[in-house]
PDB file of N, CA and C in Angstrom:
ATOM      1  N   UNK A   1      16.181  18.477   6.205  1.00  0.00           N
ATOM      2  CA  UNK A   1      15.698  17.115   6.335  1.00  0.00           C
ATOM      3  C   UNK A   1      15.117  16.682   4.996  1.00  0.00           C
ATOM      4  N   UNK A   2      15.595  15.561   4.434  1.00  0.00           N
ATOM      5  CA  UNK A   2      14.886  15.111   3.532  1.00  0.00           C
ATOM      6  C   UNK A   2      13.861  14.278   3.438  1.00  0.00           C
ATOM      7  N   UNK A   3      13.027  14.007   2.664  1.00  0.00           N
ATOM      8  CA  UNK A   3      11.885  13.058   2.519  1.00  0.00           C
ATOM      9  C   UNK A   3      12.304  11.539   2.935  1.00  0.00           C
ATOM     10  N   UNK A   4      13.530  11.125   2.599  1.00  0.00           N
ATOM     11  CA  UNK A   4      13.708   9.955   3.411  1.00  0.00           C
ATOM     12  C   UNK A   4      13.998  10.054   4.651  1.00  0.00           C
ATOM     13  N   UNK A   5      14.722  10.582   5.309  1.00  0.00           N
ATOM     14  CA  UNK A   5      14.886  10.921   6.881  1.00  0.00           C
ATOM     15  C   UNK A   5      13.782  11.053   7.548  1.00  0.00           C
ATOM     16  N   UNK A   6      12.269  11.730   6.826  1.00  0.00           N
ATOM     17  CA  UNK A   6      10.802  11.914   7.345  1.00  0.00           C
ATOM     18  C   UNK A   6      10.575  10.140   7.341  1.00  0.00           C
ATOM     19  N   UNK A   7      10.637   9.830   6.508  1.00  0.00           N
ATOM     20  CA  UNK A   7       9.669   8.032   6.326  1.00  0.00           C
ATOM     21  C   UNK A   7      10.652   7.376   7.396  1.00  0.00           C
ATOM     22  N   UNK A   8      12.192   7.387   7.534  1.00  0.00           N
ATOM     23  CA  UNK A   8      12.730   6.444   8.141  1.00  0.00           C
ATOM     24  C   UNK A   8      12.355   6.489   9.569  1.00  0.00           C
ATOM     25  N   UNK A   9      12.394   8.154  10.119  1.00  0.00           N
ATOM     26  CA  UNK A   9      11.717   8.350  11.451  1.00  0.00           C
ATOM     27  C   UNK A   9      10.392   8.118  11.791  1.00  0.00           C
ATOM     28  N   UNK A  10       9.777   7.734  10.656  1.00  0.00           N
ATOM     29  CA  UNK A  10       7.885   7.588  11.592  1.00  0.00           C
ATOM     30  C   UNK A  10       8.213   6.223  10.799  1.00  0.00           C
ATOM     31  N   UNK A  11       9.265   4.901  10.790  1.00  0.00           N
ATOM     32  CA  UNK A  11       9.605   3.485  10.297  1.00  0.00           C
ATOM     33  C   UNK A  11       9.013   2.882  11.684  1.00  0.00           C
ATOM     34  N   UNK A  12       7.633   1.799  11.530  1.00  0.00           N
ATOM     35  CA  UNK A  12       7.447   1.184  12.859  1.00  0.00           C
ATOM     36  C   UNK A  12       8.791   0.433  13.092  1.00  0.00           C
ATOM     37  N   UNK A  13       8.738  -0.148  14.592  1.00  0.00           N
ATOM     38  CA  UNK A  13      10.071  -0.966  14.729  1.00  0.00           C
ATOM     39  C   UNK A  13       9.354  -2.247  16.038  1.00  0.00           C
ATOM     40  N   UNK A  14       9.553  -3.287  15.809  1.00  0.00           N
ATOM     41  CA  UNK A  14       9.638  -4.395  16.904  1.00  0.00           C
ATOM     42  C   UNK A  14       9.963  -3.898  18.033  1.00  0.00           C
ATOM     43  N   UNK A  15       9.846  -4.866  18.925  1.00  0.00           N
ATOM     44  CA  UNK A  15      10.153  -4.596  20.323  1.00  0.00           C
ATOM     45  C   UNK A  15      11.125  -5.089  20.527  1.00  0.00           C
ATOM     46  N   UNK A  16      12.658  -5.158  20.166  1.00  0.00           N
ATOM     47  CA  UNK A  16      14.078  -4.883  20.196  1.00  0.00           C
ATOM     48  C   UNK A  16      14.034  -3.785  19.562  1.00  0.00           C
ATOM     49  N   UNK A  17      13.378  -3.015  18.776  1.00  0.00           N
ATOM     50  CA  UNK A  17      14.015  -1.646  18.435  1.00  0.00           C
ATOM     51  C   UNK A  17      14.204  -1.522  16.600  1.00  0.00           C
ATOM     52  N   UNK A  18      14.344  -2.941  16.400  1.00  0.00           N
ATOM     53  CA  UNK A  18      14.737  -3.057  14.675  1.00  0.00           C
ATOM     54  C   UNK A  18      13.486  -2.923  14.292  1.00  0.00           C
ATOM     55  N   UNK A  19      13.801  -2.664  12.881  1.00  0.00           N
ATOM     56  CA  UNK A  19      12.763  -1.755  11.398  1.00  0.00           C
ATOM     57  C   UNK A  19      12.237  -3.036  11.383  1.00  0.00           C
ATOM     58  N   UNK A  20      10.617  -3.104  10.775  1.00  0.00           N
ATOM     59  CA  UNK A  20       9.946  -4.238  10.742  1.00  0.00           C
ATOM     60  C   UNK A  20       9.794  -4.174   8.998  1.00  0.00           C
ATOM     61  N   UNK A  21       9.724  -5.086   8.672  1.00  0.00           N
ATOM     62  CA  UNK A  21       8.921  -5.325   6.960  1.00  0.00           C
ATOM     63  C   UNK A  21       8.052  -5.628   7.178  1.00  0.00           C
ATOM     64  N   UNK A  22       6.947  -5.944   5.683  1.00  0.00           N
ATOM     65  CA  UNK A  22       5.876  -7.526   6.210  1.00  0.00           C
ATOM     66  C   UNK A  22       5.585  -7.115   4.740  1.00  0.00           C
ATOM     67  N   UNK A  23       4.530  -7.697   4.122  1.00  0.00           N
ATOM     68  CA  UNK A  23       4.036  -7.561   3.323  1.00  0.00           C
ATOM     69  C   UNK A  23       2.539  -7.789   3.331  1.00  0.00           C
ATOM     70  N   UNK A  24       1.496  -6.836   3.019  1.00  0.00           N
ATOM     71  CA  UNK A  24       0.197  -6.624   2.879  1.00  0.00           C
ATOM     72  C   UNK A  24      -0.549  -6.927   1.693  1.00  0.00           C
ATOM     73  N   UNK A  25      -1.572  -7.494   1.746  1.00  0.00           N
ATOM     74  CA  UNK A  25      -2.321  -7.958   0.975  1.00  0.00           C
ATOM     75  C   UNK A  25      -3.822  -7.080   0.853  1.00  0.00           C
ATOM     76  N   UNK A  26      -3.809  -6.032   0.029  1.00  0.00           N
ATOM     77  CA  UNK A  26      -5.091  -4.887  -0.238  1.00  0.00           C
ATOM     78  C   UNK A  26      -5.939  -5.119  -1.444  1.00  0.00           C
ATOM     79  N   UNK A  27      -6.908  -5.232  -0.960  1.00  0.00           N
ATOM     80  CA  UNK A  27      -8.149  -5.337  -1.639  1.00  0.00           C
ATOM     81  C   UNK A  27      -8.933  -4.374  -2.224  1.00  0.00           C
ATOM     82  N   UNK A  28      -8.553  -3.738  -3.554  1.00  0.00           N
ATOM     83  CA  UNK A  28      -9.147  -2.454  -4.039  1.00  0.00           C
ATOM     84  C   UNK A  28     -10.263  -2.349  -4.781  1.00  0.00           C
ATOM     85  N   UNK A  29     -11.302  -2.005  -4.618  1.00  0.00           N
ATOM     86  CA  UNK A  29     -12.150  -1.428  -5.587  1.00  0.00           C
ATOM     87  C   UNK A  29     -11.880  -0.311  -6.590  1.00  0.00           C
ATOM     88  N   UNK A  30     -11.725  -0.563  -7.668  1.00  0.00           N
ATOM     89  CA  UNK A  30     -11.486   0.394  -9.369  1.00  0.00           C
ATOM     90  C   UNK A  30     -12.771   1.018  -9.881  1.00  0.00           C
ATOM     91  N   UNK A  31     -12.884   2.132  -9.851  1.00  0.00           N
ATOM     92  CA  UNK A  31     -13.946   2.572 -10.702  1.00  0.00           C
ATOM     93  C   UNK A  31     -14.051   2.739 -11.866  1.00  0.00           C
ATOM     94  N   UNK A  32     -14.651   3.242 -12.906  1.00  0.00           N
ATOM     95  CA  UNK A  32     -14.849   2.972 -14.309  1.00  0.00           C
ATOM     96  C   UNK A  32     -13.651   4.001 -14.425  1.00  0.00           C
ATOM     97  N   UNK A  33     -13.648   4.866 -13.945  1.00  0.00           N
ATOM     98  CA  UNK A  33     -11.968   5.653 -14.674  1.00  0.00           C
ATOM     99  C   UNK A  33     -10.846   5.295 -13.688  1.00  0.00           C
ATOM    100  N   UNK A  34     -11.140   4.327 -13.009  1.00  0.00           N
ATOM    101  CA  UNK A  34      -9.129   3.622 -13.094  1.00  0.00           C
ATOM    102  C   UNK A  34      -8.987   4.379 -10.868  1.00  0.00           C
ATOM    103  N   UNK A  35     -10.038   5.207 -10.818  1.00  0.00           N
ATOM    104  CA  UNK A  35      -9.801   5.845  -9.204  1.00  0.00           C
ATOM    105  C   UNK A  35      -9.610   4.317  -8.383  1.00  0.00           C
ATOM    106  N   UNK A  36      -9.174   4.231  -7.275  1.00  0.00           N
ATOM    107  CA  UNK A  36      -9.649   3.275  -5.963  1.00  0.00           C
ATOM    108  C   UNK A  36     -10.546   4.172  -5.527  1.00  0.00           C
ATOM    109  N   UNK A  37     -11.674   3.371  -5.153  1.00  0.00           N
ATOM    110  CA  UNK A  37     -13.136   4.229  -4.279  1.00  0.00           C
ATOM    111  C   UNK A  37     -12.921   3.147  -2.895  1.00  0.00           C
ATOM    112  N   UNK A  38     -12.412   2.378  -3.012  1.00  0.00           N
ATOM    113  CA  UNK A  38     -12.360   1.430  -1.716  1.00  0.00           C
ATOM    114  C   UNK A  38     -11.485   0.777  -1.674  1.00  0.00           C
ATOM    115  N   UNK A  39     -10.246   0.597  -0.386  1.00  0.00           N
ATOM    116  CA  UNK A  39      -9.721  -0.293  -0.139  1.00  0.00           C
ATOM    117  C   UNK A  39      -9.327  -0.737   1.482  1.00  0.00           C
ATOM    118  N   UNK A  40      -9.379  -1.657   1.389  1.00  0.00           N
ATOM    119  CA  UNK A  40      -9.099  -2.990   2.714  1.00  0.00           C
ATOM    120  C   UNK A  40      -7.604  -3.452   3.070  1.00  0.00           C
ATOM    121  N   UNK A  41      -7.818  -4.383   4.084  1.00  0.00           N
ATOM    122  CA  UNK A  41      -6.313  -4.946   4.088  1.00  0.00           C
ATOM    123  C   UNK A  41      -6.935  -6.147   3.768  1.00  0.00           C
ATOM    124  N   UNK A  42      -6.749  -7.088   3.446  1.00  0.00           N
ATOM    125  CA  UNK A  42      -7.127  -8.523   2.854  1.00  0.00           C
ATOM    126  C   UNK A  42      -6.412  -9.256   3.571  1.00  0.00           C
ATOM    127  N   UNK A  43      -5.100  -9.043   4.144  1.00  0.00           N
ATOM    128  CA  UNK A  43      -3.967 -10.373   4.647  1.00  0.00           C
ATOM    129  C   UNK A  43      -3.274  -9.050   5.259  1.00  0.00           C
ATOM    130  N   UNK A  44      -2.929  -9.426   6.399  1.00  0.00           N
ATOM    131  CA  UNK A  44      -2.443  -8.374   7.363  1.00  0.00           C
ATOM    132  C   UNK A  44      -0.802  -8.705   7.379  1.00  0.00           C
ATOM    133  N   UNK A  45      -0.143  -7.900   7.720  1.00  0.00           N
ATOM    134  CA  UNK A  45       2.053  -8.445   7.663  1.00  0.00           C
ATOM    135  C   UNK A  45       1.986  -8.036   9.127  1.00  0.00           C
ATOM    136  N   UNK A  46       1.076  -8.282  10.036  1.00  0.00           N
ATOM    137  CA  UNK A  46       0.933  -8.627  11.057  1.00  0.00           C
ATOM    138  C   UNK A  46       1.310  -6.992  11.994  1.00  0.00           C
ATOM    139  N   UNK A  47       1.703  -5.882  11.342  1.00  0.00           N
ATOM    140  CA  UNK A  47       1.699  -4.787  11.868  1.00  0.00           C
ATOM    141  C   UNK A  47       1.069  -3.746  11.336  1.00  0.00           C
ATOM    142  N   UNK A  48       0.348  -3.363  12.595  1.00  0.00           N
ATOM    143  CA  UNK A  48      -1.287  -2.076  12.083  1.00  0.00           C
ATOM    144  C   UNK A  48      -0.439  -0.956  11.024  1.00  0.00           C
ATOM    145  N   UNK A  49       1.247  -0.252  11.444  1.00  0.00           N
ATOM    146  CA  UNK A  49       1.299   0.731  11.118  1.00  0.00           C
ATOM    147  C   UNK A  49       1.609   0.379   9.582  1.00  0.00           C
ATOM    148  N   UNK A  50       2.323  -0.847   9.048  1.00  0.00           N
ATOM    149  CA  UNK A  50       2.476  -1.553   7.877  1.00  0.00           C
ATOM    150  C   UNK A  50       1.489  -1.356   7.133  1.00  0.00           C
ATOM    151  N   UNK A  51       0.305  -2.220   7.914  1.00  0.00           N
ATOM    152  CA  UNK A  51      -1.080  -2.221   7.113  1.00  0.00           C
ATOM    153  C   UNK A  51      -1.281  -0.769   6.628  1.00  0.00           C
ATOM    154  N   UNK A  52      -1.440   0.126   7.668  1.00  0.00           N
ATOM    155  CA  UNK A  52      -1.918   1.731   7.261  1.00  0.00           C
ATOM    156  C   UNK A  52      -1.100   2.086   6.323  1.00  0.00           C
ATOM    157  N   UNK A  53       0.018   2.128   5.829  1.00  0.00           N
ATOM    158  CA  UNK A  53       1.460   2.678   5.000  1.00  0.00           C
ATOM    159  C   UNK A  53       0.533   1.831   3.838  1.00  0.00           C
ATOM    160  N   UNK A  54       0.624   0.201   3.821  1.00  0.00           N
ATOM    161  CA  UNK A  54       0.392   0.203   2.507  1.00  0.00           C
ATOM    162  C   UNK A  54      -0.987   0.674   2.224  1.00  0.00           C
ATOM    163  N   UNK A  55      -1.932   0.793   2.516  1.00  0.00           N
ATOM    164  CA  UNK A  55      -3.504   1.510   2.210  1.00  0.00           C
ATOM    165  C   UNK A  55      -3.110   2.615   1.808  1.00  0.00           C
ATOM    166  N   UNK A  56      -2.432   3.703   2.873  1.00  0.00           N
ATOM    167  CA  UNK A  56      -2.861   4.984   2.180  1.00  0.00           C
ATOM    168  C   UNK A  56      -1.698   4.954   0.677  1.00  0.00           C
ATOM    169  N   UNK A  57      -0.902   3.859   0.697  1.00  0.00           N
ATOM    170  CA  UNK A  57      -0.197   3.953  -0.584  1.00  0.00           C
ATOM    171  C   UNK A  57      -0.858   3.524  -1.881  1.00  0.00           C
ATOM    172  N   UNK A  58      -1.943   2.228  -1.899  1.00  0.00           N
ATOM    173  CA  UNK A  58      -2.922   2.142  -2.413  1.00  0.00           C
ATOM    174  C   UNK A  58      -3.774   2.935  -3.476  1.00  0.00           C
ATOM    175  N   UNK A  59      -4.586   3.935  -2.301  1.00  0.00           N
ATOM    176  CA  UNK A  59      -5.319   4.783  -2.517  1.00  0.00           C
ATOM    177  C   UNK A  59      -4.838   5.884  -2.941  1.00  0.00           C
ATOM    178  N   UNK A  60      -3.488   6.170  -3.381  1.00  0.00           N
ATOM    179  CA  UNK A  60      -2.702   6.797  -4.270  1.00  0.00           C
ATOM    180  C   UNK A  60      -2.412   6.494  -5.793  1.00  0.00           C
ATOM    181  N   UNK A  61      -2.743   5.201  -5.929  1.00  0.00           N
ATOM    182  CA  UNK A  61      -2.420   4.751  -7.297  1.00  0.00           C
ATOM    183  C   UNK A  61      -3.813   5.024  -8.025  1.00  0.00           C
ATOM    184  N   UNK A  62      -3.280   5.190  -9.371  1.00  0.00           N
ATOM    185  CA  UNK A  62      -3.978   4.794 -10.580  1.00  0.00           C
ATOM    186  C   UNK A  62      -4.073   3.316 -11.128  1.00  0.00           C
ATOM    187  N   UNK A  63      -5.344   3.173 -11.908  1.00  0.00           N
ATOM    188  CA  UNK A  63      -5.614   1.778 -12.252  1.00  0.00           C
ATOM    189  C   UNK A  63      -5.745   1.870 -13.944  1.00  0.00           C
ATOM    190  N   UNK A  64      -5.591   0.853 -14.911  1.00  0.00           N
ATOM    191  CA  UNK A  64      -6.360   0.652 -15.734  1.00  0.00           C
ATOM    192  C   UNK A  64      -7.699   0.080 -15.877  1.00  0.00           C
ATOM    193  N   UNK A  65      -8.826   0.866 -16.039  1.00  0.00           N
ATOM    194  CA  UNK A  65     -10.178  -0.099 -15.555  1.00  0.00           C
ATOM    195  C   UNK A  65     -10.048  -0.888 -16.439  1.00  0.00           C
ATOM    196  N   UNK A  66     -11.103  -2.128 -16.000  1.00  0.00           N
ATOM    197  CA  UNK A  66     -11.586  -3.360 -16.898  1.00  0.00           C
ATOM    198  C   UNK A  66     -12.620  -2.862 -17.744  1.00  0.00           C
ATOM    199  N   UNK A  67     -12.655  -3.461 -19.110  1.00  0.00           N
ATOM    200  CA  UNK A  67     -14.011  -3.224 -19.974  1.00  0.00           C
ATOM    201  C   UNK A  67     -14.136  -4.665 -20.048  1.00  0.00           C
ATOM    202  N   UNK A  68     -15.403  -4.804 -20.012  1.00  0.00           N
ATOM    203  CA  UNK A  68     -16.740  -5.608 -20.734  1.00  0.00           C
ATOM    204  C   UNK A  68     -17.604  -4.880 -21.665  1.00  0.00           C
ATOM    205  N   UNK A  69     -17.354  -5.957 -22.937  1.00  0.00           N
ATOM    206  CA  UNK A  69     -18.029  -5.691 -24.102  1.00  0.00           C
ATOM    207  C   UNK A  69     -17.906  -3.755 -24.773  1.00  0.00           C
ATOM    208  N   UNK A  70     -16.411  -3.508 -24.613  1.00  0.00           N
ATOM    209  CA  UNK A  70     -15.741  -2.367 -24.761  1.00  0.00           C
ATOM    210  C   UNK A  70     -16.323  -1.154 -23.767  1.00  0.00           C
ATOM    211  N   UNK A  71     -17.262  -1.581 -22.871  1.00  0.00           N
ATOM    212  CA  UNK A  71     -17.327  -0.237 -21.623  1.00  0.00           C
ATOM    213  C   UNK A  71     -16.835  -0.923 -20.803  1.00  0.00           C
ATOM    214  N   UNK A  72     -16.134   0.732 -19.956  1.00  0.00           N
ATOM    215  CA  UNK A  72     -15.462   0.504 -18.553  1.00  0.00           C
ATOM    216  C   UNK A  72     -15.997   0.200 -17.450  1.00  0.00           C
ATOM    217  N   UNK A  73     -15.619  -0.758 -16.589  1.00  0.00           N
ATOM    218  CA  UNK A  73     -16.626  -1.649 -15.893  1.00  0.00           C
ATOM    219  C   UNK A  73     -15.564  -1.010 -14.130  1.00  0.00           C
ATOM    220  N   UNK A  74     -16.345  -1.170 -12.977  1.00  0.00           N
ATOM    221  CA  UNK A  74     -15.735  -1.542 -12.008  1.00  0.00           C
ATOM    222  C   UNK A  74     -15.200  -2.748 -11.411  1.00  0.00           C
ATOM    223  N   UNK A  75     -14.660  -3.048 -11.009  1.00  0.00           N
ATOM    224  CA  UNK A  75     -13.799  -3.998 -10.738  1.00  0.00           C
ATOM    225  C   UNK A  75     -13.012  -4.148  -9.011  1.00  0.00           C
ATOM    226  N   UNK A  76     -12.609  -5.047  -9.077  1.00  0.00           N
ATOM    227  CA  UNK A  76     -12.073  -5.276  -7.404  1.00  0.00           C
ATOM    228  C   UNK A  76     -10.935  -6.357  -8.107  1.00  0.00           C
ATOM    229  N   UNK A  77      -9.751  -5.511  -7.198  1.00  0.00           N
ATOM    230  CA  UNK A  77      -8.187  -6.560  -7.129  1.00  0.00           C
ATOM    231  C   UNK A  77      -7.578  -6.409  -6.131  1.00  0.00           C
ATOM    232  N   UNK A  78      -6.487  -7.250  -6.301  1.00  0.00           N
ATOM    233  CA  UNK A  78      -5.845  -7.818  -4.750  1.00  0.00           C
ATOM    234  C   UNK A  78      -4.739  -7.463  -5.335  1.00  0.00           C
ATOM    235  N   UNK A  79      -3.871  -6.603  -4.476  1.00  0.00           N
ATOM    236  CA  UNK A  79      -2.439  -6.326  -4.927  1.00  0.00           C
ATOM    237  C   UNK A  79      -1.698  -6.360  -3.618  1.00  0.00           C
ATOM    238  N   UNK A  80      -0.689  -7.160  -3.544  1.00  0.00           N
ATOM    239  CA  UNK A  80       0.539  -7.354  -2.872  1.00  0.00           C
ATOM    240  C   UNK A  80       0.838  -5.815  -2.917  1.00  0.00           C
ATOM    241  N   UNK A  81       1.339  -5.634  -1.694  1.00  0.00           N
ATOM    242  CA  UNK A  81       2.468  -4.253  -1.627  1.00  0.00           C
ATOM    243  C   UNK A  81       3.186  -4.783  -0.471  1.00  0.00           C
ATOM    244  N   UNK A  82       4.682  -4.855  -0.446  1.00  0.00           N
ATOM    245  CA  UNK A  82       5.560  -5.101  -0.194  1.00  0.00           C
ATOM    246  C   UNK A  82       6.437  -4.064   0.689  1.00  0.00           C
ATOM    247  N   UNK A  83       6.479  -4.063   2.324  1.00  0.00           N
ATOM    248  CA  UNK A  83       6.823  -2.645   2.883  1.00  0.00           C
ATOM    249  C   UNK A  83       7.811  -3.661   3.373  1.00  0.00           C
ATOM    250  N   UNK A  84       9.486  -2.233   3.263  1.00  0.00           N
ATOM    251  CA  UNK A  84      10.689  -2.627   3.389  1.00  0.00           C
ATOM    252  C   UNK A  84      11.077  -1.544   4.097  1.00  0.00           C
ATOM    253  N   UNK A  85      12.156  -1.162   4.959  1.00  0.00           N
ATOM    254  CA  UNK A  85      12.567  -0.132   5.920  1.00  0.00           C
ATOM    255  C   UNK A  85      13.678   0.740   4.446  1.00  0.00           C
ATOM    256  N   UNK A  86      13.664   2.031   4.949  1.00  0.00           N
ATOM    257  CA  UNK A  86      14.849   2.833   4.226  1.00  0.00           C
ATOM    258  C   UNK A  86      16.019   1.925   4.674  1.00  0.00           C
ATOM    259  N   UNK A  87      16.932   1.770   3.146  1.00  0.00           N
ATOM    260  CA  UNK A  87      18.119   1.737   3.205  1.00  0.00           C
ATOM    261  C   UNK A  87      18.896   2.830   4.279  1.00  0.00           C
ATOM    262  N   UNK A  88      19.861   2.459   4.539  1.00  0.00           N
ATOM    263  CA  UNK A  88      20.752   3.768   4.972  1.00  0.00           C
ATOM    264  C   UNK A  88      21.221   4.917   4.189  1.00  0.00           C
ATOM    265  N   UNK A  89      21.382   4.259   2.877  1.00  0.00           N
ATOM    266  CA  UNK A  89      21.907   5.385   1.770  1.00  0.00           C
ATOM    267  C   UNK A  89      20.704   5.674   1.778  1.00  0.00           C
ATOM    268  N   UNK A  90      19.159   5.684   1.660  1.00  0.00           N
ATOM    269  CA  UNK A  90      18.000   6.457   1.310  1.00  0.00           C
ATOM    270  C   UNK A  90      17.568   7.378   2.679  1.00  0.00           C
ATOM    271  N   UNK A  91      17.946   7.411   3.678  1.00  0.00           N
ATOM    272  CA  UNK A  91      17.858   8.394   4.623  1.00  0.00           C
ATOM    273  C   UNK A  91      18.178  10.062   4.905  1.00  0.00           C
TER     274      UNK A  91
END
């Protein structure tokens, strides 16, 4: 089994059965070295398991922190993440 065959099988699906998209709107807190220490859903794509996929994807990334007056400052941003079902060829 490959890593796509794992994501396509735990893919939420509507109630006909088809793969859902949506797109989420997360609200991260950046710490002075670039970690997320906090993040939210800000704008929901109207499905919980969506929302959860993009958070814990989130809280995986790296940031560039912000400086003020050349020190690294914390910071809070809003990043779009965009959830799409596996292709068929990615399964």
């Amino acid at each position: 089994m490959s890593s796509g065959s794992s994501i396509a099988a735990d893919w939420p699906h509507d109630a006909s059965g088809a793969p859902v998209s949506g797109l989420v709107i997360v609200r991260a807190t950046v710490s002075q070295d670039g970690r997320v220490v906090r993040a939210v859903v800000d704008s929901s794509s109207g499905y919980p398991a969506l929302d959860d996929k993009a958070l814990s994807t989130v809280w995986k990334w790296q940031f560039h922190p912000w400086y003020k007056d050349g020190v690294a400052v914390e910071g809070v941003v809003r990043v779009p993440v965009r959830l799409d079902p596996p292709r068929p060829e990615e399964r």
